[in-house]
C-alpha atoms as a PDB file:
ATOM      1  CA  UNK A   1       0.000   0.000   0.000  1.00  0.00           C
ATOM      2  CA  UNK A   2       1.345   3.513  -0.948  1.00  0.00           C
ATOM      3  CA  UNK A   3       1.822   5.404   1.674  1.00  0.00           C
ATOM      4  CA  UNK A   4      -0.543   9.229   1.855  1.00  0.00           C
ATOM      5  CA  UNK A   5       1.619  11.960   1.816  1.00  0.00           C
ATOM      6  CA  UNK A   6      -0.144  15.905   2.412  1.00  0.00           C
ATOM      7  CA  UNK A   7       2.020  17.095  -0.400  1.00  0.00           C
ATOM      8  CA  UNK A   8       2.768  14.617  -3.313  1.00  0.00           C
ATOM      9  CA  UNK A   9       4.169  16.276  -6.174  1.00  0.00           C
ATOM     10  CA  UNK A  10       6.430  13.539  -7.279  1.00  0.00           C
ATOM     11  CA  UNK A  11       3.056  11.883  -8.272  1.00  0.00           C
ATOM     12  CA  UNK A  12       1.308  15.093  -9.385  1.00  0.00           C
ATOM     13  CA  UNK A  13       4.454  15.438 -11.860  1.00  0.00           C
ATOM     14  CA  UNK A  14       4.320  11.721 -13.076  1.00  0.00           C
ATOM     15  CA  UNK A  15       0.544  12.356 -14.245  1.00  0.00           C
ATOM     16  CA  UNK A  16       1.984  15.118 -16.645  1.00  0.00           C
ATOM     17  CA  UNK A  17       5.308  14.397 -16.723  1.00  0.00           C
ATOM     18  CA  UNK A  18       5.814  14.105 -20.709  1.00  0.00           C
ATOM     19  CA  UNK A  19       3.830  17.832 -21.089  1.00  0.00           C
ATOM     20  CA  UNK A  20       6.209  19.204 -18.090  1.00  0.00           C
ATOM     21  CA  UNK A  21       9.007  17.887 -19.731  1.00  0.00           C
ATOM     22  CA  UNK A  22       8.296  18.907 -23.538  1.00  0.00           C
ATOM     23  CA  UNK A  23       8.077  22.646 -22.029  1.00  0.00           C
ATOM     24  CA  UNK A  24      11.129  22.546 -19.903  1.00  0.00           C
ATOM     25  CA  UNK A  25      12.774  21.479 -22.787  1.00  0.00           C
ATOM     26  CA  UNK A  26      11.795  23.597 -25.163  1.00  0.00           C
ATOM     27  CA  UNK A  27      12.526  26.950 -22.726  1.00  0.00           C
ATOM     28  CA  UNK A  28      15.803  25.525 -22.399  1.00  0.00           C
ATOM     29  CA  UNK A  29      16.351  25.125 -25.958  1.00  0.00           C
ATOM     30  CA  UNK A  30      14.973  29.171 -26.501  1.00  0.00           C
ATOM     31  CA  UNK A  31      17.682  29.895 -23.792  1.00  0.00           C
ATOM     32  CA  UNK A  32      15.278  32.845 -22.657  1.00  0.00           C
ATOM     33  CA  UNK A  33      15.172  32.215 -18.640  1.00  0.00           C
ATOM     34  CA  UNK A  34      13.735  34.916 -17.529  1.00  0.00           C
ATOM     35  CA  UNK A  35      10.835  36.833 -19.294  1.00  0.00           C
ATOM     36  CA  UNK A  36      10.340  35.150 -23.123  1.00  0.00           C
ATOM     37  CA  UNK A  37       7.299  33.752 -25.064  1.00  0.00           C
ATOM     38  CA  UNK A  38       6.148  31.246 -22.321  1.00  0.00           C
ATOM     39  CA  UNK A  39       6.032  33.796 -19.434  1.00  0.00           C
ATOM     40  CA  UNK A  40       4.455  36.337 -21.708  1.00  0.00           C
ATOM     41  CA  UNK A  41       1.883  33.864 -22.323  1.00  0.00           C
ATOM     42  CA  UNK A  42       1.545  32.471 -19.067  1.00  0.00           C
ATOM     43  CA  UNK A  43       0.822  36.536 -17.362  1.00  0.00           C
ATOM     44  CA  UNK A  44      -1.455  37.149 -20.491  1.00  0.00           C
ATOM     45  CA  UNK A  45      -3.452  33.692 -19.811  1.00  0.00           C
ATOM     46  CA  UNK A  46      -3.708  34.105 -15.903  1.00  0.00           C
ATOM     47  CA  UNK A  47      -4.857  37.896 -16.576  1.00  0.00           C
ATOM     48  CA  UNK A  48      -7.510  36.966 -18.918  1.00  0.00           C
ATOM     49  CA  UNK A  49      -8.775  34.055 -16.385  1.00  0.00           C
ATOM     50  CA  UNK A  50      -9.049  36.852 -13.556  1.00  0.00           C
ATOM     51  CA  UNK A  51     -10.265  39.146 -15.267  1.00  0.00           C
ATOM     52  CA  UNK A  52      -7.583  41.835 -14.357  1.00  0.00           C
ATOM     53  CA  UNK A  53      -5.973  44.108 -16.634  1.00  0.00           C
ATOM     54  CA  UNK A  54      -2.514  43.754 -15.679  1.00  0.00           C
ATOM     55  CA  UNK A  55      -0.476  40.390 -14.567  1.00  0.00           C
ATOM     56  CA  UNK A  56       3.466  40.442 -13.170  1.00  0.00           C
ATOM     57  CA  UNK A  57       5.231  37.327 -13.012  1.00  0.00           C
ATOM     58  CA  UNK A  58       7.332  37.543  -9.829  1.00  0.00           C
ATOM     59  CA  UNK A  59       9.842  34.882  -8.345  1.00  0.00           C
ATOM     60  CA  UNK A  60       7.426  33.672  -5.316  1.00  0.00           C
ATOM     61  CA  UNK A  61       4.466  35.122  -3.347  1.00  0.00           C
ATOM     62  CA  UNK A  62       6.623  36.716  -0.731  1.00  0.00           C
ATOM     63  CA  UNK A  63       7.603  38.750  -3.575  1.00  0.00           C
ATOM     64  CA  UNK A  64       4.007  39.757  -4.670  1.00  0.00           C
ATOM     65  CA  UNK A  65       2.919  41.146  -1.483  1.00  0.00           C
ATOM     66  CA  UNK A  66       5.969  43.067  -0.773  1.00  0.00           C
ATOM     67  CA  UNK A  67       5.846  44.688  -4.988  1.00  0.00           C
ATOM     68  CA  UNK A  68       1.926  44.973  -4.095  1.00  0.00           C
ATOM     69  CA  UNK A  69       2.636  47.130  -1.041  1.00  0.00           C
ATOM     70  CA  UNK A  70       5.512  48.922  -2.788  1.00  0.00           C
ATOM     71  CA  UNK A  71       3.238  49.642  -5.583  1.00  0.00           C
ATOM     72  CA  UNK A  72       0.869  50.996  -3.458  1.00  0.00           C
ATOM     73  CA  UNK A  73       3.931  53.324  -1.885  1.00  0.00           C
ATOM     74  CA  UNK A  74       3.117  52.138   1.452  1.00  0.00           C
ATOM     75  CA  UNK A  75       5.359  53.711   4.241  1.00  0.00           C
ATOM     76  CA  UNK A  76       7.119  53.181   7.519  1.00  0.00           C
ATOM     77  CA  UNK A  77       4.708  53.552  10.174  1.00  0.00           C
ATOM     78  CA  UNK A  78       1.542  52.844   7.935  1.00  0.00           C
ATOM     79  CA  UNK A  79      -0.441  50.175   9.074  1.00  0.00           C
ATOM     80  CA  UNK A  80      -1.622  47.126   7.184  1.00  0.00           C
ATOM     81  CA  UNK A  81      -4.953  45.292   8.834  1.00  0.00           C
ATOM     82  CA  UNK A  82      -4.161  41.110   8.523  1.00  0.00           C
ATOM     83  CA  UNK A  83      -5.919  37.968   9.751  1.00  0.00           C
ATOM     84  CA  UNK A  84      -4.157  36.198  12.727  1.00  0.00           C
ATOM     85  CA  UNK A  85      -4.389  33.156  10.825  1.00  0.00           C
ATOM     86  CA  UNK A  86      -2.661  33.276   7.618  1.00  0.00           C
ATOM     87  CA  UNK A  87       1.153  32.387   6.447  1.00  0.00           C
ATOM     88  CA  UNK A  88       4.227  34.373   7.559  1.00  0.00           C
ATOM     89  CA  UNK A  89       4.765  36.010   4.241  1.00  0.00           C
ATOM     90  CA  UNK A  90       1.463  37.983   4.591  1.00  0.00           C
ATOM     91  CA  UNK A  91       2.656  39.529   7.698  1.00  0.00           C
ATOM     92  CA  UNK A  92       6.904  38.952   6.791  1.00  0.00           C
ATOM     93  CA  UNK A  93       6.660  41.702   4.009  1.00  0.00           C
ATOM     94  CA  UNK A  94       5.095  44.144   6.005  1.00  0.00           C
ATOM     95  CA  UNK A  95       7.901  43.933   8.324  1.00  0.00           C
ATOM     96  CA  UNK A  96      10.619  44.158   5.590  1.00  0.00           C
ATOM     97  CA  UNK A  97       8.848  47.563   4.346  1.00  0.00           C
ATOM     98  CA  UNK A  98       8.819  48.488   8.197  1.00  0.00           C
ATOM     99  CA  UNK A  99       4.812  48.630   7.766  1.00  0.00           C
ATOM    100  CA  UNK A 100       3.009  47.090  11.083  1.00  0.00           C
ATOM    101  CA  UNK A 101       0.606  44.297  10.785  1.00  0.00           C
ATOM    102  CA  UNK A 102      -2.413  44.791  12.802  1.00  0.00           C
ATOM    103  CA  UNK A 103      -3.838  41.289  13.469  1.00  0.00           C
ATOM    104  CA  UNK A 104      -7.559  40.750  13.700  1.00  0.00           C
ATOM    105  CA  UNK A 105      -9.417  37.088  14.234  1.00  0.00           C
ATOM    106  CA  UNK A 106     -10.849  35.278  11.456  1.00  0.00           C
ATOM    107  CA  UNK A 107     -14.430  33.561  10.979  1.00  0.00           C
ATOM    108  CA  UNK A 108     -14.902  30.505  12.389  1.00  0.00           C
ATOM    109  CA  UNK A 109     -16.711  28.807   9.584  1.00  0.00           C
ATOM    110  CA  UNK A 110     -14.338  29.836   6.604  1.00  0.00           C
ATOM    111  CA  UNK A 111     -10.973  30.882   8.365  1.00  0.00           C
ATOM    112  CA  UNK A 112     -10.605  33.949   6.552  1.00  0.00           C
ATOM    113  CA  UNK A 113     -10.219  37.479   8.093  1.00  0.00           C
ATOM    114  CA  UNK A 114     -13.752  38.634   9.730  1.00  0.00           C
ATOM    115  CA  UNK A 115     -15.363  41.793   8.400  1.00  0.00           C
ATOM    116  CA  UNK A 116     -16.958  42.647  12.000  1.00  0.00           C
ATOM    117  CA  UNK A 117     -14.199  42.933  13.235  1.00  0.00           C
ATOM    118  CA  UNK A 118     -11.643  44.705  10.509  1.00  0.00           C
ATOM    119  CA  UNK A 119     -13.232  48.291  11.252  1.00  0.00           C
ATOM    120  CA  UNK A 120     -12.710  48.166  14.889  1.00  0.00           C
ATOM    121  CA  UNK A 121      -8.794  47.937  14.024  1.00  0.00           C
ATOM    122  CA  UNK A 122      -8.847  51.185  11.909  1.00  0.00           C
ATOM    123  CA  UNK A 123      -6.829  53.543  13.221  1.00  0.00           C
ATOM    124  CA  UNK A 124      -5.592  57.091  11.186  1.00  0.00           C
ATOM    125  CA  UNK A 125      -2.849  55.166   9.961  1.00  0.00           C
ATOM    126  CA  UNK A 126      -4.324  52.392   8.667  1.00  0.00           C
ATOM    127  CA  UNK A 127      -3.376  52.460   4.515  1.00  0.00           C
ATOM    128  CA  UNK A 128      -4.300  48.996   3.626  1.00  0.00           C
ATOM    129  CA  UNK A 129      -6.349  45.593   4.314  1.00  0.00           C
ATOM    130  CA  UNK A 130      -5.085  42.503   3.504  1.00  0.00           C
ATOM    131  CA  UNK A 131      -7.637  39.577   3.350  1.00  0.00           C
ATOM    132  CA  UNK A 132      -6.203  36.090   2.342  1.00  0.00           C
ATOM    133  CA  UNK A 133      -8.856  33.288   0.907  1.00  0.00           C
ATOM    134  CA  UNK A 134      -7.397  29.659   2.610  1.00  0.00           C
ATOM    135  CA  UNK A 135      -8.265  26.311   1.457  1.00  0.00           C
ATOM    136  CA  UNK A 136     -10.414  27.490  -1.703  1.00  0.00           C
ATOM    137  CA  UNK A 137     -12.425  29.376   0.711  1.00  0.00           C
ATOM    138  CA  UNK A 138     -13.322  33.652  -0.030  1.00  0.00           C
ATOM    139  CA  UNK A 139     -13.043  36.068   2.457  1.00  0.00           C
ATOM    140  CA  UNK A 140     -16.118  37.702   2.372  1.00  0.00           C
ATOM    141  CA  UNK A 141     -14.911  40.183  -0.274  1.00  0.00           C
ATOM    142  CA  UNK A 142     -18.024  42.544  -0.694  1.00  0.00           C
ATOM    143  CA  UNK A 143     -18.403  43.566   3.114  1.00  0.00           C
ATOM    144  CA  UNK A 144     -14.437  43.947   2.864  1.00  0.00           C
ATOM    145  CA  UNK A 145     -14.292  46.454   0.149  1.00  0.00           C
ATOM    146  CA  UNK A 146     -17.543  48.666   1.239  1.00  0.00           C
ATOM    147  CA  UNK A 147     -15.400  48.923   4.799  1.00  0.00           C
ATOM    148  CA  UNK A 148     -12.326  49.684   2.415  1.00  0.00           C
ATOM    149  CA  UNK A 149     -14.362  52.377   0.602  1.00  0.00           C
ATOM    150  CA  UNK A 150     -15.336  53.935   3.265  1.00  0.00           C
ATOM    151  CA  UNK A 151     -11.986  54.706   4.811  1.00  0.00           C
ATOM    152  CA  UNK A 152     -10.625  55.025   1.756  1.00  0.00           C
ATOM    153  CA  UNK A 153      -7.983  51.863   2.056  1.00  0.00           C
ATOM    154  CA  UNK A 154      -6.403  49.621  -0.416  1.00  0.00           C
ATOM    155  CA  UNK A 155      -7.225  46.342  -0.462  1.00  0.00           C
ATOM    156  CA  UNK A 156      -3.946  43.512  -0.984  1.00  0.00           C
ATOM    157  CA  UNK A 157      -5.788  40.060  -1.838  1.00  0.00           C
ATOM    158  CA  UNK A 158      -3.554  37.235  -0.567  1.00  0.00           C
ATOM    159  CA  UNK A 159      -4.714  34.606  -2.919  1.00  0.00           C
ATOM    160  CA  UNK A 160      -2.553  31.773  -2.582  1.00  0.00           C
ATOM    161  CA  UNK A 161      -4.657  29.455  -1.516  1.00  0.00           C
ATOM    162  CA  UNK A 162      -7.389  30.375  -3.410  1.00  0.00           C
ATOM    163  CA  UNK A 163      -6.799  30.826  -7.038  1.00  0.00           C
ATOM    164  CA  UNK A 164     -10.094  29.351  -9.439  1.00  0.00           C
ATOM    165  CA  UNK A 165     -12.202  30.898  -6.523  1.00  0.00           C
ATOM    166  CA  UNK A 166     -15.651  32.545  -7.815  1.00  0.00           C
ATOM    167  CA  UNK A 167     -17.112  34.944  -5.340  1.00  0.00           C
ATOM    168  CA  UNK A 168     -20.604  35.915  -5.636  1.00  0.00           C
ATOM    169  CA  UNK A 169     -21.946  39.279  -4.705  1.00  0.00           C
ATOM    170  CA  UNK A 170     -25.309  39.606  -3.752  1.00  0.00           C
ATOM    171  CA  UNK A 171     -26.351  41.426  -6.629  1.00  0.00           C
ATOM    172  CA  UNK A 172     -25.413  37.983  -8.491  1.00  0.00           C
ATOM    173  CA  UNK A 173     -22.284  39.315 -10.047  1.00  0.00           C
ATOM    174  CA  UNK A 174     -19.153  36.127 -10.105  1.00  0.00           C
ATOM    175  CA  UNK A 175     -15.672  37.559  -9.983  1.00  0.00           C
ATOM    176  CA  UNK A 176     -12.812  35.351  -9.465  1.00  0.00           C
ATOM    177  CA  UNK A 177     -10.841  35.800  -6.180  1.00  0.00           C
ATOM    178  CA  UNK A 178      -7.668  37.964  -6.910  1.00  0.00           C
ATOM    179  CA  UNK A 179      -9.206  40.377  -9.261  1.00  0.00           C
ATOM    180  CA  UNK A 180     -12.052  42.034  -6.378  1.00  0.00           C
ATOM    181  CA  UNK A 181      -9.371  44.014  -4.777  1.00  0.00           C
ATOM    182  CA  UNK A 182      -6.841  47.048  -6.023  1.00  0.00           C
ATOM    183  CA  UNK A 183      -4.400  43.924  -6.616  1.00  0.00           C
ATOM    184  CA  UNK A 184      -4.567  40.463  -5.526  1.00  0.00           C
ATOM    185  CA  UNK A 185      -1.373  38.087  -5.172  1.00  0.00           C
ATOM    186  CA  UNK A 186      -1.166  34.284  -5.739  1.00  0.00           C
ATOM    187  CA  UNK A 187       1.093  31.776  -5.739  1.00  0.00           C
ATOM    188  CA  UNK A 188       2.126  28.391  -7.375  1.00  0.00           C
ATOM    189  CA  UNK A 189       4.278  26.901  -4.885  1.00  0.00           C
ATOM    190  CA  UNK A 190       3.582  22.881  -5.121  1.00  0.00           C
ATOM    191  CA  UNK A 191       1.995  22.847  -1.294  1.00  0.00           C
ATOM    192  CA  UNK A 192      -1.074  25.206  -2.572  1.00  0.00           C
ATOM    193  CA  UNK A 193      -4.206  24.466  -3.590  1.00  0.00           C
ATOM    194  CA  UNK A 194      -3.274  24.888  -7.306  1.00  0.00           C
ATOM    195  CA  UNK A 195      -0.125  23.484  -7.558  1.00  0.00           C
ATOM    196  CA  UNK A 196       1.468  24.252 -10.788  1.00  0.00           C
ATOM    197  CA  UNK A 197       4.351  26.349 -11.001  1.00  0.00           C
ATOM    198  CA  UNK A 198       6.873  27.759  -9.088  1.00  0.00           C
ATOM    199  CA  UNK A 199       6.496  31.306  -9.754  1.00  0.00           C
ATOM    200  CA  UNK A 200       3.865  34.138  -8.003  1.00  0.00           C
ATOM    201  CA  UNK A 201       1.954  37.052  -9.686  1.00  0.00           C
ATOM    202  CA  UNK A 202       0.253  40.179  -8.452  1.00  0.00           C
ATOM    203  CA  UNK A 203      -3.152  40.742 -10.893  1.00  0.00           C
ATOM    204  CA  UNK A 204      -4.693  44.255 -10.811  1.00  0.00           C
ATOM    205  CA  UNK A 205      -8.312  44.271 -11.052  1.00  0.00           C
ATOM    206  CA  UNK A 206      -9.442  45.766 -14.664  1.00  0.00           C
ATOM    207  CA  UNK A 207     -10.837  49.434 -12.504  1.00  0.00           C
ATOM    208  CA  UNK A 208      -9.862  50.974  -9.773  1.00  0.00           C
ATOM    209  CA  UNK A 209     -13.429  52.331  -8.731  1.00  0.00           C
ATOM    210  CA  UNK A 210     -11.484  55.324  -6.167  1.00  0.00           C
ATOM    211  CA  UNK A 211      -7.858  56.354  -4.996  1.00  0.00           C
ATOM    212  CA  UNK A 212      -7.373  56.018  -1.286  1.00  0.00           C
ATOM    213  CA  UNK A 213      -5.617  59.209  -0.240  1.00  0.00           C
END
């Protein structure tokens, strides 16, 4: 009997290994390592499944959130509103930008960051909110940007864990996790949800509906 592993890639890779293989192969043979054809096509494809108007390959998630707040010119001494359950990279970035994390408790049923609770953390330096989606799961996204709008925040989607998410408002409108907020990060690392490639990606929505002061 085969032992159960939580993360089995080796198998995962055997089950496509000879269309892995044909496209290693043939980005070795192009010799173009980093940007080219295939990562072109790869940001175009992943924009036009989100629905965002912009996609940036980057070299992991850490990197995504950290370019995402950098983007966003966030500053020592601005504050950042995070879940208290989520990876260290959400909250590792904020502390290499010198931003400060300000944790807040998730909902039991979904484990993502709570909405009743994200407003009571608001303080005059709060810049940004940073929900992340686990285990396929949405945070509730609609509640999270009329808070966001109101206080005139940005909002940093963490959506590693979530990518091929659809979250429906409840005027009936689908949008795919990633592309609700002002930019939304995910991540192909092998242990996520959507193992696939090693390599992380900040999507902007297609509109920014208001700029946060």
């Amino acid at each position: 009997m085969k032992p159960l592993q939580m993360v089995d890639t080796k198998t995962q890779y055997h089950k496509i290994k000879k269309e892995v293989d044909a496209a290693v192969i043939e980005v070795m043979e192009s010799s173009m390592f980093i940007g080219g054809k295939v990562v072109s096509e790869f940001a175009e494809n992943l924009a036009k499944y989100h629905g965002s108007k912009h996609c940036i390959p980057c070299a992991n998630g850490t990197d995504a959130l950290q370019i995402a707040m950098m983007a966003l010119d966030l500053q020592p001494g601005d504050e950042v509103i995070v879940p208290s359950f989520t990876y260290i990279a959400t909250v590792e970035v904020a502390g290499l930008l010198r931003v400060k994390p300000v944790f807040v408790e998730v909902d039991r049923r979904s484990f993502c960051i709570d909405p009743a609770v994200i407003e009571k953390a608001i303080t005059p330096k709060t810049k940004a909110i940073v929900p992340v989606h686990l285990y396929g799961q949405a945070a509730d996204m609609e509640k999270i940007m009329a808070i966001a709008a109101t206080h005139k925040l940005f909002v940093i989607e963490d959506n590693a864990q979530a990518i091929g998410c659809d979250y429906t408002f409840s005027n009936g409108t689908v949008k795919k996790t990633g592309s609700i907020g002002h930019i939304g990060c995910t991540s192909f690392y092998p242990p996520k949800i959507s193992a696939l490639l090693a390599t992380a990606v900040p999507c902007l929505p297609m509109t920014m509906p208001w700029q946060p002061n």
